[in-house]
N, C-alpha and C. Protein backbone atom coordinates (compact mmCIF):
# COMPACT_ATOMS: atom_id res chain seq x y z
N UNK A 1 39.89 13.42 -3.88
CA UNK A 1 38.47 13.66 -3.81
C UNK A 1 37.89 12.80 -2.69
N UNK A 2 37.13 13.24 -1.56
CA UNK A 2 36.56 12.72 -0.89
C UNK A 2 35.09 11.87 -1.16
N UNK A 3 34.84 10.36 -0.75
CA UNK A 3 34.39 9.55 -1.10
C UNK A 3 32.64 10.15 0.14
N UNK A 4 31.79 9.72 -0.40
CA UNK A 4 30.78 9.90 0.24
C UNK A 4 30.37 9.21 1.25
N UNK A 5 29.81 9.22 2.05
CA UNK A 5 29.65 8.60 2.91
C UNK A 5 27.92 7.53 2.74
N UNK A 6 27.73 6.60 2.65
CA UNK A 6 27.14 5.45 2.57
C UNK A 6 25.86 5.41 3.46
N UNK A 7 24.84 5.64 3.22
CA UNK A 7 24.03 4.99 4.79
C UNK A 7 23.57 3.64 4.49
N UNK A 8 23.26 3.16 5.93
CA UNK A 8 23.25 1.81 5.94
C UNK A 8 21.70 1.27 6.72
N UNK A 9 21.70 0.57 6.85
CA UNK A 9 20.04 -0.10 6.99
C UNK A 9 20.25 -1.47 8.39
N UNK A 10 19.21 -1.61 9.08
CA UNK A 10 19.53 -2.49 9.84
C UNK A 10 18.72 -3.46 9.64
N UNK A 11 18.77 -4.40 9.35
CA UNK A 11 17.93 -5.50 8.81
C UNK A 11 17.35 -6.70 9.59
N UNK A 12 16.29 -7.18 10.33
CA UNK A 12 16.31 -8.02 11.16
C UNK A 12 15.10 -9.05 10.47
N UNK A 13 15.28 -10.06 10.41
CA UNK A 13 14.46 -11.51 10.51
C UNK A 13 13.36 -11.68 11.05
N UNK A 14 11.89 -11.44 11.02
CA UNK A 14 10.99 -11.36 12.38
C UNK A 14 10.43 -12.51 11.86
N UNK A 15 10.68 -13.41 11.48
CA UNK A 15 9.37 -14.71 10.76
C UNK A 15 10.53 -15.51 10.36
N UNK A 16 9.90 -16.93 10.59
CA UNK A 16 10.37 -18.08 10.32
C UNK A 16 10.94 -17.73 8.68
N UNK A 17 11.65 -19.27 8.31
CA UNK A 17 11.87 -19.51 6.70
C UNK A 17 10.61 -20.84 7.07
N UNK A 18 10.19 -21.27 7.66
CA UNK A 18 9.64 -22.73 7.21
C UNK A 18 8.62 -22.30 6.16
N UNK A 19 8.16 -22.86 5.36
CA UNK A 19 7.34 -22.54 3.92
C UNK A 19 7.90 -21.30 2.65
N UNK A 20 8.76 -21.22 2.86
CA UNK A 20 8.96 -20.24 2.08
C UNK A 20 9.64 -20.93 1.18
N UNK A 21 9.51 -19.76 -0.28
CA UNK A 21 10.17 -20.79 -1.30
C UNK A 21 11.72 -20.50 -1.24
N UNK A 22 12.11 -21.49 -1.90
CA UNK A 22 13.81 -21.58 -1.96
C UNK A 22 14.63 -20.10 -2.26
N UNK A 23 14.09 -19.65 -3.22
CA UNK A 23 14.44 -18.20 -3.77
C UNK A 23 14.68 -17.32 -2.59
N UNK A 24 13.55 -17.06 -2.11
CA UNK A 24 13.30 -16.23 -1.28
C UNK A 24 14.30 -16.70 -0.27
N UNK A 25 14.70 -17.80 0.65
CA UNK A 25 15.44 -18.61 1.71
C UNK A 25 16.83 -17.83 1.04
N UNK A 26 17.29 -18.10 0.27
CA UNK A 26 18.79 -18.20 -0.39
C UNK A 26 18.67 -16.49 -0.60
N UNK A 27 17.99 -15.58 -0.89
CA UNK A 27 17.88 -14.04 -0.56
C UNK A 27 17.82 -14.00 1.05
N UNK A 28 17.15 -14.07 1.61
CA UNK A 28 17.52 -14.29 3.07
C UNK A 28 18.81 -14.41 3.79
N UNK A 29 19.63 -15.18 3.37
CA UNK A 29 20.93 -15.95 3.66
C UNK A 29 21.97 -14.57 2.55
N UNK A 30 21.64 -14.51 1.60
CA UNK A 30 22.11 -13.16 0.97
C UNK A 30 22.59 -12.00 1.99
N UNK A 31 21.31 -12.02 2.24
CA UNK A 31 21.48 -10.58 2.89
C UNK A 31 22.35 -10.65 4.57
N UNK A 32 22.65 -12.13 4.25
CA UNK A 32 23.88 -12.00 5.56
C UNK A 32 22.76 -12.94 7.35
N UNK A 33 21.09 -12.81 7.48
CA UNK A 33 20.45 -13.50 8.25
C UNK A 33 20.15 -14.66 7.97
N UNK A 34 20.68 -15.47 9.64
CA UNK A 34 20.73 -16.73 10.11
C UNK A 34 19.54 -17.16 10.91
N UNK A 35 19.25 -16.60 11.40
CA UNK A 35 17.64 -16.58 12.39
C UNK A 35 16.80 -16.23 12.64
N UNK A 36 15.62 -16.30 12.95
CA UNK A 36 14.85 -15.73 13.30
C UNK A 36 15.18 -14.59 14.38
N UNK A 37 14.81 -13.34 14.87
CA UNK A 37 15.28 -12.28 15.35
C UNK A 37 17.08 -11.72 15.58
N UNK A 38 17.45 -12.32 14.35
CA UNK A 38 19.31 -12.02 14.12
C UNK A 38 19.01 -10.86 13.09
N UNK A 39 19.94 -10.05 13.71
CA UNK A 39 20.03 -8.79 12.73
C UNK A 39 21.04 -8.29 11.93
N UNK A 40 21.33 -8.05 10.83
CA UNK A 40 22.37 -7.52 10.27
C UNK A 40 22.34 -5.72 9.93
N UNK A 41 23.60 -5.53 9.91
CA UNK A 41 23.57 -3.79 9.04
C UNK A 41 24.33 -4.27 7.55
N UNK A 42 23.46 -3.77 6.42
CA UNK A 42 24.12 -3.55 4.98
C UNK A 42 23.85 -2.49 4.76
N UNK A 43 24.59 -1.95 3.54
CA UNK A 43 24.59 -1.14 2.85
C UNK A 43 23.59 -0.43 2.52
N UNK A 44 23.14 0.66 2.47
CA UNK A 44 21.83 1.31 1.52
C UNK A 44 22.22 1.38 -0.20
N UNK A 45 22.24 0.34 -0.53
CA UNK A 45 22.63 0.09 -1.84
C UNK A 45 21.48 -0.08 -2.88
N UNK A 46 21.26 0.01 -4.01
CA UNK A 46 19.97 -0.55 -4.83
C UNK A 46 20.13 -2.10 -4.36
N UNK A 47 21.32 -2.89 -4.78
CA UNK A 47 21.56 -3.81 -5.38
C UNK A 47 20.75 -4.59 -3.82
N UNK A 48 21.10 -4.11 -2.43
CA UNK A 48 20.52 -4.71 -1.00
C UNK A 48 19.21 -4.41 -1.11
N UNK A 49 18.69 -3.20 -1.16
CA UNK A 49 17.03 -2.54 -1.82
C UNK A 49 16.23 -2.97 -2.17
N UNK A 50 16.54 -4.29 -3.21
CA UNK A 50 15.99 -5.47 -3.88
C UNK A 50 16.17 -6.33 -3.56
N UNK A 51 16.64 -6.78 -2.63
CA UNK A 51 16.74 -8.16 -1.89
C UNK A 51 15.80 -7.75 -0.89
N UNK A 52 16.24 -6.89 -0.01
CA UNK A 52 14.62 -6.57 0.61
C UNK A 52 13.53 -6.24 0.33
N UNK A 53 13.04 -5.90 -1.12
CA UNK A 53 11.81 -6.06 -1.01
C UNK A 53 11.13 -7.34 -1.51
N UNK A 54 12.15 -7.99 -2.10
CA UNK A 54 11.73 -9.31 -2.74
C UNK A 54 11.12 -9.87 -1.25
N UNK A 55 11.78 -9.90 -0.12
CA UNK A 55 11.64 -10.82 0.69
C UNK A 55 11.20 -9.88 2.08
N UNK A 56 10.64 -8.93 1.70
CA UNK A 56 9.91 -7.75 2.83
C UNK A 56 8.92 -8.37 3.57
N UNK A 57 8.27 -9.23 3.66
CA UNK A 57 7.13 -9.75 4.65
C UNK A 57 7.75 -10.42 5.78
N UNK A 58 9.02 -10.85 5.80
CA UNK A 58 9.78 -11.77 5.89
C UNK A 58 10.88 -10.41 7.14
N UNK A 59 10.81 -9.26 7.14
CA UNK A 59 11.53 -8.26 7.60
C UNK A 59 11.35 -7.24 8.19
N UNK A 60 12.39 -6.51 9.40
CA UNK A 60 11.60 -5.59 9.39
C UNK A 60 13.33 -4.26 9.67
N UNK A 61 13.07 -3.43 8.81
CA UNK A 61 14.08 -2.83 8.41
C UNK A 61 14.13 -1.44 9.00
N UNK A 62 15.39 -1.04 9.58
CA UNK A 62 15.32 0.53 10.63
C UNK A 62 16.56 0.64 9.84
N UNK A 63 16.61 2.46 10.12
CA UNK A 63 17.93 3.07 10.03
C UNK A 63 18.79 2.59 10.61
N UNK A 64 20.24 2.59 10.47
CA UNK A 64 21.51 2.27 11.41
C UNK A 64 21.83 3.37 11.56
């Protein structure tokens, strides 16, 4: 049986961590970003879905 194919999300950093609470920092670092304008691609997963919106002000998210 052929497995589906996944889409994925490109995730980039546009704002500092300075003031932010710890939670939110350590979701940040979750989702794989180190810097300010460093970008990652994850998964279109629920489980990634909710890490970004917890920490959506903080992001700014395109198709891959």
């Amino acid at each position: 049986m052929a497995k589906k194919k996944q889409t994925q999300l490109k995730v980039t950093l546009v704002k500092g961590l300075r003031g932010v609470t710890h939670h939110h920092r350590d979701t940040v670092r979750g989702l794989g970003l180190r810097r300010t304008n460093h970008s990652v691609v994850v998964a279109d997963v629920p489980e990634m879905r909710g890490m970004i919106n917890k920490v959506n002000y903080l992001l700014r998210v395109e198709p891959a």
